[in-house]
N, C-alpha and C. Protein backbone atom coordinates (compact mmCIF):
# COMPACT_ATOMS: atom_id res chain seq x y z
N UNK A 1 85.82 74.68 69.60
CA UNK A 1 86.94 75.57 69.85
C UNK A 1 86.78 76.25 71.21
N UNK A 2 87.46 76.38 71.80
CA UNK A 2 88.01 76.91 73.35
C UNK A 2 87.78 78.27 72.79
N UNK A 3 87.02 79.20 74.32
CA UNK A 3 86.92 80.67 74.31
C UNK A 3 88.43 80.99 74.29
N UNK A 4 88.40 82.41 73.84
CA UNK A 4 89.66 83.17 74.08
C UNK A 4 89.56 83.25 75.05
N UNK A 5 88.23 83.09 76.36
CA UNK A 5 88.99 83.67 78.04
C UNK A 5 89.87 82.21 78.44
N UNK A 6 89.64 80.88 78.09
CA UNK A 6 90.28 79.70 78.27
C UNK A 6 91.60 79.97 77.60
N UNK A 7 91.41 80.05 76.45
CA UNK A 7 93.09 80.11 75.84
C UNK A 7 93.62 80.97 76.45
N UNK A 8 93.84 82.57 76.96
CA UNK A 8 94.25 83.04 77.91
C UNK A 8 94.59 82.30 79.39
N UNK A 9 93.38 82.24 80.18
CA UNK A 9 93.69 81.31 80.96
C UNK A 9 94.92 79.78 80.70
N UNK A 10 94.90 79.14 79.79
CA UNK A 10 96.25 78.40 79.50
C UNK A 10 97.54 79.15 79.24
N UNK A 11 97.34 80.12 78.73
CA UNK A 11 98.94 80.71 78.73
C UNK A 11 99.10 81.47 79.50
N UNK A 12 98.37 81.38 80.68
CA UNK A 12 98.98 81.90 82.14
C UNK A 12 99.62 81.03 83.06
N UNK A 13 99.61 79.49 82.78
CA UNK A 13 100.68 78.59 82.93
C UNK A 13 102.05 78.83 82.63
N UNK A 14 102.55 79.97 81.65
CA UNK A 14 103.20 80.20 81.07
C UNK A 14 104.40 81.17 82.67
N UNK A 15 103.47 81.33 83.42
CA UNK A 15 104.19 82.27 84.60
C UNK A 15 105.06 80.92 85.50
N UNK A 16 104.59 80.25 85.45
CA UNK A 16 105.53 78.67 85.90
C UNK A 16 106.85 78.43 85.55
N UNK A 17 107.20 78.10 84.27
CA UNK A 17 108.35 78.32 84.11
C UNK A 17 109.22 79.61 84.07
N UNK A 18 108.61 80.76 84.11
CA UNK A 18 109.44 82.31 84.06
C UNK A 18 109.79 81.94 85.74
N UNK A 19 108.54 81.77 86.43
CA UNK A 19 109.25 81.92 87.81
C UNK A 19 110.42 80.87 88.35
N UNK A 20 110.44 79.81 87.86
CA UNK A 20 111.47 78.58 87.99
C UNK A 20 112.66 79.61 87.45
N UNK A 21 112.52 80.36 86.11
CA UNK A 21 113.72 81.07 85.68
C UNK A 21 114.09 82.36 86.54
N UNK A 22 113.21 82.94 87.10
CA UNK A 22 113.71 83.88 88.07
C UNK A 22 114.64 83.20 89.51
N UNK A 23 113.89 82.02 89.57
CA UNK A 23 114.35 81.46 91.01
C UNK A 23 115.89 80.85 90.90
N UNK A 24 116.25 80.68 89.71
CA UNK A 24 117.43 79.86 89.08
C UNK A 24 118.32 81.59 89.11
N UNK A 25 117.93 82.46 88.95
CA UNK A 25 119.14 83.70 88.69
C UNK A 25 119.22 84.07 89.99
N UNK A 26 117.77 84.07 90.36
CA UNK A 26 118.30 84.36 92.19
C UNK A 26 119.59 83.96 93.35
N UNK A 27 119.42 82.19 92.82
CA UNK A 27 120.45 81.94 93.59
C UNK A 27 121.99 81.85 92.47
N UNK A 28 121.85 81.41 91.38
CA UNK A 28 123.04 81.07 90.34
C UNK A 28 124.55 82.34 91.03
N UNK A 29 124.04 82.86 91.51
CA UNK A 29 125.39 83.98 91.74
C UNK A 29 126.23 83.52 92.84
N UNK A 30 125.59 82.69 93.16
CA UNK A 30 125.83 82.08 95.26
C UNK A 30 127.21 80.43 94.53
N UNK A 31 126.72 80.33 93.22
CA UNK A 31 126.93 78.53 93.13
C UNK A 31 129.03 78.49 93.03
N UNK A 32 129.56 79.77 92.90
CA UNK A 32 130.88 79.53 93.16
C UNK A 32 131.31 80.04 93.96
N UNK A 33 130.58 80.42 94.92
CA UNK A 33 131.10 80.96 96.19
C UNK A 33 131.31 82.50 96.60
N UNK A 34 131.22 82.40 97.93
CA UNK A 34 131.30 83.95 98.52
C UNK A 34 131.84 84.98 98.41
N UNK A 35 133.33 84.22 98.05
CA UNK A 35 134.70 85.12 97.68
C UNK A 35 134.19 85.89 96.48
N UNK A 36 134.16 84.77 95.35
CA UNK A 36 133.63 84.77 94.03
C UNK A 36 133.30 86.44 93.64
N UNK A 37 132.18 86.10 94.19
CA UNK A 37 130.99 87.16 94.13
C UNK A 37 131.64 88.69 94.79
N UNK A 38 132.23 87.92 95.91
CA UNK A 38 132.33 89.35 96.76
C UNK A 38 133.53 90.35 95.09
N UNK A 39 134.95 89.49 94.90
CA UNK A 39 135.52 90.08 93.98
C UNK A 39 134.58 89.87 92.14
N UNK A 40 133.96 89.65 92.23
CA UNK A 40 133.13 90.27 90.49
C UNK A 40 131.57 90.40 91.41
N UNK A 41 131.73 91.51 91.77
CA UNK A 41 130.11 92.29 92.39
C UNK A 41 129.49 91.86 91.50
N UNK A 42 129.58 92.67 90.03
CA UNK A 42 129.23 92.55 89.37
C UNK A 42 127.91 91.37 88.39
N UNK A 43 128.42 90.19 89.25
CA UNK A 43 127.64 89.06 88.45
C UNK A 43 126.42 88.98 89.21
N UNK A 44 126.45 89.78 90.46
CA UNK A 44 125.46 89.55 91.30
C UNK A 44 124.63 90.58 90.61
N UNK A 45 124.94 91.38 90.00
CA UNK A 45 124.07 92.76 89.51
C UNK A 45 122.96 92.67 88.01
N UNK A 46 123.78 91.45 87.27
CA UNK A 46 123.56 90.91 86.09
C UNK A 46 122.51 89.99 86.36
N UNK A 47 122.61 89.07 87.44
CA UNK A 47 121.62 87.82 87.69
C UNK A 47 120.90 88.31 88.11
N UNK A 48 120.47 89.57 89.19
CA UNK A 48 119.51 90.39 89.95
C UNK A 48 118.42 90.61 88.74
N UNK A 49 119.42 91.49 87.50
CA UNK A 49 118.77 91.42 86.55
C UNK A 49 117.84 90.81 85.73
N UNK A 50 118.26 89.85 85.65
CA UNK A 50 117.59 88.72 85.27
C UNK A 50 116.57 88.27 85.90
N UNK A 51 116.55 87.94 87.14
CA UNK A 51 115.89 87.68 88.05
C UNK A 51 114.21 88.83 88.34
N UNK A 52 114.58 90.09 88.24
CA UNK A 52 113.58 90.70 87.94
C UNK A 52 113.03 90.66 86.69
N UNK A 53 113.50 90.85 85.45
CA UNK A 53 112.99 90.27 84.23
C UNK A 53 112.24 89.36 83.94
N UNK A 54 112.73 88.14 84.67
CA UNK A 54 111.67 87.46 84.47
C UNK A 54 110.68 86.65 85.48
N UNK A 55 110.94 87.64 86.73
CA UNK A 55 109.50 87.79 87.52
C UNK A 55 108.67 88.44 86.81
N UNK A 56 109.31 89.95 86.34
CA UNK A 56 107.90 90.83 85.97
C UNK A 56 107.39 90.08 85.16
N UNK A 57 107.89 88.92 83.67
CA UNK A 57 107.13 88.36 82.45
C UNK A 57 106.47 87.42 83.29
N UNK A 58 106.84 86.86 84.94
CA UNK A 58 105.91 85.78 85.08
C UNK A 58 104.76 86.33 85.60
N UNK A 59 104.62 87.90 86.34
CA UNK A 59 103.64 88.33 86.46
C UNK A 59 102.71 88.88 85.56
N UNK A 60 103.79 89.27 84.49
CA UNK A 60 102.59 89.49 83.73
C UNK A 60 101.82 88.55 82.66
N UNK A 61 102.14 87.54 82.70
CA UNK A 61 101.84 85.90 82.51
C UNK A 61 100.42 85.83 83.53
N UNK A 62 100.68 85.84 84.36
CA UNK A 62 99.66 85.65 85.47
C UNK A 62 98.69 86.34 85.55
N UNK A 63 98.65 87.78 84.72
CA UNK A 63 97.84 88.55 84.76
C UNK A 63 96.58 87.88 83.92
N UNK A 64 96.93 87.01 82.99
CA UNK A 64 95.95 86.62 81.93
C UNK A 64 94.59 85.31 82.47
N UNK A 65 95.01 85.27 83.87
CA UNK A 65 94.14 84.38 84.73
C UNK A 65 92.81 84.83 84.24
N UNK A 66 91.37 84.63 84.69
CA UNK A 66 90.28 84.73 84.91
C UNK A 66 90.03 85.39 86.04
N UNK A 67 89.89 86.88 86.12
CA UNK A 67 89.12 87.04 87.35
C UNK A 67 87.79 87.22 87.93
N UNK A 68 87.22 86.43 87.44
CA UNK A 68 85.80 86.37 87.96
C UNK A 68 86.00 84.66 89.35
N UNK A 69 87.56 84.40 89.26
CA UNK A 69 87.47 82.97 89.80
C UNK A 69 88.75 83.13 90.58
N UNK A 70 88.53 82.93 92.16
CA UNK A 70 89.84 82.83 93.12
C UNK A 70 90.09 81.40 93.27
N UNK A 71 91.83 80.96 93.07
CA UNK A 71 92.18 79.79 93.66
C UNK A 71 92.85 79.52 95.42
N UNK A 72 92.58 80.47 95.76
CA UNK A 72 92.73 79.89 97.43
C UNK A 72 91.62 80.64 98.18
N UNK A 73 91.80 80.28 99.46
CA UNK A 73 90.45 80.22 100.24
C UNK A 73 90.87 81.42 100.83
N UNK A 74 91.79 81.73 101.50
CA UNK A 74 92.53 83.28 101.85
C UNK A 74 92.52 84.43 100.82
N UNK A 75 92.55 84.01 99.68
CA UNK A 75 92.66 85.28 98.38
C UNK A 75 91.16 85.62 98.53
N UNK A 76 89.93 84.55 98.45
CA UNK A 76 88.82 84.97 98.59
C UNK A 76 88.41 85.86 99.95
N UNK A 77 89.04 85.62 100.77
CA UNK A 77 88.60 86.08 101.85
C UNK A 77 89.02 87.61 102.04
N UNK A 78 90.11 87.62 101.63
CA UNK A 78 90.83 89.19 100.94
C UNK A 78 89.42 89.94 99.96
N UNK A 79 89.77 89.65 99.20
CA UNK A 79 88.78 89.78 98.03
C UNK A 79 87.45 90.52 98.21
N UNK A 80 86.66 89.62 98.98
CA UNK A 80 85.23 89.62 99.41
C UNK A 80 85.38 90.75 100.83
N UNK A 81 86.26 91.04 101.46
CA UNK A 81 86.10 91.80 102.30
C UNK A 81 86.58 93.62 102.09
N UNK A 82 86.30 94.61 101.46
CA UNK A 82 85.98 95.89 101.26
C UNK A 82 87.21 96.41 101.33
N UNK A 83 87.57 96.32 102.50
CA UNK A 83 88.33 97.21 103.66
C UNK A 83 90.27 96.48 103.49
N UNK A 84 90.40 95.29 103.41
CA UNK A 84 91.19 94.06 103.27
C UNK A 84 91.53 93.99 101.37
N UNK A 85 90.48 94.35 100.34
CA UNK A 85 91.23 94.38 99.40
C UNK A 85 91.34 96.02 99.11
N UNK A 86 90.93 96.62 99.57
CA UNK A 86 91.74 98.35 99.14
C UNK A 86 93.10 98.53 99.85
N UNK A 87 93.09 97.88 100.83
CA UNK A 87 94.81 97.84 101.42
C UNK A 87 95.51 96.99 100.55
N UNK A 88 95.07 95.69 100.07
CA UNK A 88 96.15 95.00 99.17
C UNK A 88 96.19 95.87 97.57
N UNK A 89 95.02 96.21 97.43
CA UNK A 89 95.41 97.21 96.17
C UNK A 89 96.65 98.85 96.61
N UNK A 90 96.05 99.11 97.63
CA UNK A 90 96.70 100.43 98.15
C UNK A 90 98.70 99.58 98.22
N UNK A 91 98.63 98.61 98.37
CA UNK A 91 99.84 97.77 98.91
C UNK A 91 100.54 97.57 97.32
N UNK A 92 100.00 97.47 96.35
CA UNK A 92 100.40 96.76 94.97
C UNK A 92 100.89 98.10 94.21
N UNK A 93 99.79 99.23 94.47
CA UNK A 93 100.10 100.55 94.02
C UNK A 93 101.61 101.13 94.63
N UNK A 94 101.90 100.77 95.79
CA UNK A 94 102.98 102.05 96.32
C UNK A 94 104.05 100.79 96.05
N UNK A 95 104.18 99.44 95.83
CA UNK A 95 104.96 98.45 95.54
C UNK A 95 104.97 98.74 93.75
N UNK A 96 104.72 99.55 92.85
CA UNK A 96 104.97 99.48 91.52
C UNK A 96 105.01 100.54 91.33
N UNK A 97 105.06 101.76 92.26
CA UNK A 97 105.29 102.78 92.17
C UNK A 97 106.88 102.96 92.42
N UNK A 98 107.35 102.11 94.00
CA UNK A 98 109.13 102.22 94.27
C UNK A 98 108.92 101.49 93.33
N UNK A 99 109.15 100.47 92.81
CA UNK A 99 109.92 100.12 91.76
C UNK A 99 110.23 100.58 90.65
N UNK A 100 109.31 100.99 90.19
CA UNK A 100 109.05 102.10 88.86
C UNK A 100 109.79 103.69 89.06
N UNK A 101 109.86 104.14 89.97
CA UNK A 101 110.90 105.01 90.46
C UNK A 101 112.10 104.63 90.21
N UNK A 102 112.38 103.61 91.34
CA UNK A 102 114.11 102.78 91.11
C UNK A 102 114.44 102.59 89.46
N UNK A 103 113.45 101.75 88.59
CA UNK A 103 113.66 101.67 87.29
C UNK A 103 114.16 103.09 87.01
N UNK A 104 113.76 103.65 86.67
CA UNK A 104 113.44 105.31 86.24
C UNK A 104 114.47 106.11 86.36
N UNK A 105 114.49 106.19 87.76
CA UNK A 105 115.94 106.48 88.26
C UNK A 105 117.28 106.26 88.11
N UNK A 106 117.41 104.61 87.82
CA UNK A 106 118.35 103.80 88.07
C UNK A 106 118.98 104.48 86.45
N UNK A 107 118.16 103.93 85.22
CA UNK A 107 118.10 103.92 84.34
C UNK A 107 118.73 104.92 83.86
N UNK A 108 117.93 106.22 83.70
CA UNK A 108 118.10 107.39 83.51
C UNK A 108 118.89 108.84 83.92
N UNK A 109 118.93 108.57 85.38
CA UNK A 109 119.85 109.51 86.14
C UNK A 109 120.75 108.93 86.45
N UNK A 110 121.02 107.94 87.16
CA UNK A 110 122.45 107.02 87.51
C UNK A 110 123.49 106.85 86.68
N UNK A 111 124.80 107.21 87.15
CA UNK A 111 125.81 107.08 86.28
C UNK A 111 126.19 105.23 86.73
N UNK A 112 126.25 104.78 87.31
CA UNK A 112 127.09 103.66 87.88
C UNK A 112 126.43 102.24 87.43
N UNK A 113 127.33 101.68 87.17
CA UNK A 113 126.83 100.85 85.86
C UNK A 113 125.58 99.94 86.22
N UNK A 114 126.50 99.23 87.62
CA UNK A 114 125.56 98.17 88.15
C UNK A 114 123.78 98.39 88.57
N UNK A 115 124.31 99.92 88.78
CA UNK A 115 122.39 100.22 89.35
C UNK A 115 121.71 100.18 87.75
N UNK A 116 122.63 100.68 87.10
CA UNK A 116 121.62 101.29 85.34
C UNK A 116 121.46 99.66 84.84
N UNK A 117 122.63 98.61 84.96
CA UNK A 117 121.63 97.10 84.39
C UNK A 117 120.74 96.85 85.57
N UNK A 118 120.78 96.50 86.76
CA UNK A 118 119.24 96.43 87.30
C UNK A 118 118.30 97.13 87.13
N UNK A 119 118.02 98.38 86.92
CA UNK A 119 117.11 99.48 86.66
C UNK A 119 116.45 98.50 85.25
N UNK A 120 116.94 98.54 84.21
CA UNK A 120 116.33 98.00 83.12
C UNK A 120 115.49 96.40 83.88
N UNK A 121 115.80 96.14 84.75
CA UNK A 121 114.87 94.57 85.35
C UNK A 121 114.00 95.33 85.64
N UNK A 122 113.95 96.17 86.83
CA UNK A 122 112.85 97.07 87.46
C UNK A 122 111.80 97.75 86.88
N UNK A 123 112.53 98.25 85.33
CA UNK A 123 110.99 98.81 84.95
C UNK A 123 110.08 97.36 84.18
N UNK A 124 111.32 96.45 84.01
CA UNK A 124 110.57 95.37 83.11
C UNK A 124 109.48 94.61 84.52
N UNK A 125 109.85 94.60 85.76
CA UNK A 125 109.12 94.13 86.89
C UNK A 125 107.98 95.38 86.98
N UNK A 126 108.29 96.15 87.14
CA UNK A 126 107.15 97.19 87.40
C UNK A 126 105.97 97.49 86.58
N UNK A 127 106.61 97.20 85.10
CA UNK A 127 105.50 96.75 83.98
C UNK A 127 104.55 95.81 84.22
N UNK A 128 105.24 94.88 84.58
CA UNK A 128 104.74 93.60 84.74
C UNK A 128 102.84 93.75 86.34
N UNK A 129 103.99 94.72 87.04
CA UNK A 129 102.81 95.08 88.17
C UNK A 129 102.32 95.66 87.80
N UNK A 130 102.09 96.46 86.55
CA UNK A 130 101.46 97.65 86.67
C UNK A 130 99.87 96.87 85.63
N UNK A 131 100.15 95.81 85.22
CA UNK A 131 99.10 94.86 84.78
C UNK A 131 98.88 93.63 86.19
N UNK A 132 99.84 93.34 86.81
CA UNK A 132 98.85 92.75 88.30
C UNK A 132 98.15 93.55 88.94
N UNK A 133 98.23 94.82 88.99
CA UNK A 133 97.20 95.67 89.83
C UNK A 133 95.69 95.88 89.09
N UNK A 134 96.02 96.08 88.04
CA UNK A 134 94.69 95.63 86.83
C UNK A 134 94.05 94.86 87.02
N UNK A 135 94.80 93.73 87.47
CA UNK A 135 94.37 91.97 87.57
C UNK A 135 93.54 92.51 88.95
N UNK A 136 94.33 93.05 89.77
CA UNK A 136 93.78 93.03 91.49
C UNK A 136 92.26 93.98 91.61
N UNK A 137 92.35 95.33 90.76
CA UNK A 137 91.50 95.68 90.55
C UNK A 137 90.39 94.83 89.93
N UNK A 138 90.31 94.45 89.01
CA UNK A 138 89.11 93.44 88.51
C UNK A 138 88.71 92.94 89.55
N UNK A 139 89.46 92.05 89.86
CA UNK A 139 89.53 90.83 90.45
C UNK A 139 88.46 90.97 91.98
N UNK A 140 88.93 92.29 92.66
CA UNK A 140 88.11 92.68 93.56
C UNK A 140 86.62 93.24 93.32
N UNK A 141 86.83 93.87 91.91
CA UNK A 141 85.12 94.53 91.59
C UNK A 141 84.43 93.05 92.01
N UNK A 142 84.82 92.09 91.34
CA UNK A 142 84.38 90.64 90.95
C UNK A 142 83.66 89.96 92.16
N UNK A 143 84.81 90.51 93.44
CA UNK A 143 84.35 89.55 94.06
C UNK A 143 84.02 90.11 95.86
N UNK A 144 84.09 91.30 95.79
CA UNK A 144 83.93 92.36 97.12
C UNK A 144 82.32 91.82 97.80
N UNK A 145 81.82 91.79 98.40
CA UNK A 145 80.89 91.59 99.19
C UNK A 145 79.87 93.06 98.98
N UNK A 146 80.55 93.81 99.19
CA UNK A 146 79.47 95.30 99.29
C UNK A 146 78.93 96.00 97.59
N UNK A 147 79.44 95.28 96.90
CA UNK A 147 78.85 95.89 95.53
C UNK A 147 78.13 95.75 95.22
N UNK A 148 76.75 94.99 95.48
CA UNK A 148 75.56 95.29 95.17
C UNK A 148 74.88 96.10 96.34
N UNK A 149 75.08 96.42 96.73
CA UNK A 149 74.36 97.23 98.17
C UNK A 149 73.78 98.84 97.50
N UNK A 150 72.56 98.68 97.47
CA UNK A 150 72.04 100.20 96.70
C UNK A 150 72.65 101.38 97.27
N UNK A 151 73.57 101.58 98.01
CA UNK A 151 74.07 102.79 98.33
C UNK A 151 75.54 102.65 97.55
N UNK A 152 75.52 101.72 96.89
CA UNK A 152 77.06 101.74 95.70
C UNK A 152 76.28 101.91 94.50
N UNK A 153 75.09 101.98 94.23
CA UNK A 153 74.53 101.51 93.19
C UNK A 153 74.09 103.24 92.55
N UNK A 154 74.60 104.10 93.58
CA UNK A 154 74.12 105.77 92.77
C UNK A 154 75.09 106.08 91.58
């Protein structure tokens, strides 16, 4: 029988098709034209929707990776360097923070329709980051260069 960190790891494949489904709402608003859209705003506001929905489920799909293990040679290099992953964490934090605002906002204080259905994508995306930054955090304890150095070690 396969560890639970493997079976996790397989249903983080699972972020593959969410993102094919985000990429399909992204453009679907464009496929009858300019006019279209310009007179029912609206459909553009609905697919946006969507479109964040199910980025955030593909990120948080993705979150279930392994991080003790980088797949590109640039992520490692991020990673392993101190200085290079506290900016991409510092970068993930203030990126799920606006969003999580906008959700929040949109949602809750906004009267106008179109912002209050995107708002409901936004907090479902911002959820979704607020477990990739988890991921990013690990992910860097894992693999930073300076963490064994006895002056981290007090």
């Amino acid at each position: 029988m396969k560890s639970t960190r493997q079976i996790f790891h397989i249903l983080s494949y699972l972020q593959y098709p969410l993102l094919i489904l985000a990429i399909y709402f992204s453009i679907k608003p464009y496929f009858n034209g300019m006019e279209y859209l310009i007179e029912n705003i609206s459909i553009l506001f609905e697919n946006y929707n969507y479109l964040f929905i199910f980025f955030g489920l593909a990120i948080s799909f993705s979150t279930l990776q392994d991080t003790s293990k980088t797949s590109l040679k640039f992520e490692k290099k991020i990673w392993e360097n101190p200085k290079k992953g506290k900016i991409i964490i510092i970068m993930i934090s203030m990126t799920t923070f606006l969003i999580l605002s906008f959700g929040i906002f949109g949602y809750f204080i906004t009267k106008n329709e179109n912002i209050n259905e995107l708002s409901f994508g936004a907090i479902v995306l911002g959820i979704g980051l607020i477990g990739f930054l988890k991921t990013a955090v690990e992910t860097f304890d894992n693999h930073r260069n300076d963490k064994n150095t006895p002056s981290n070690n007090l």
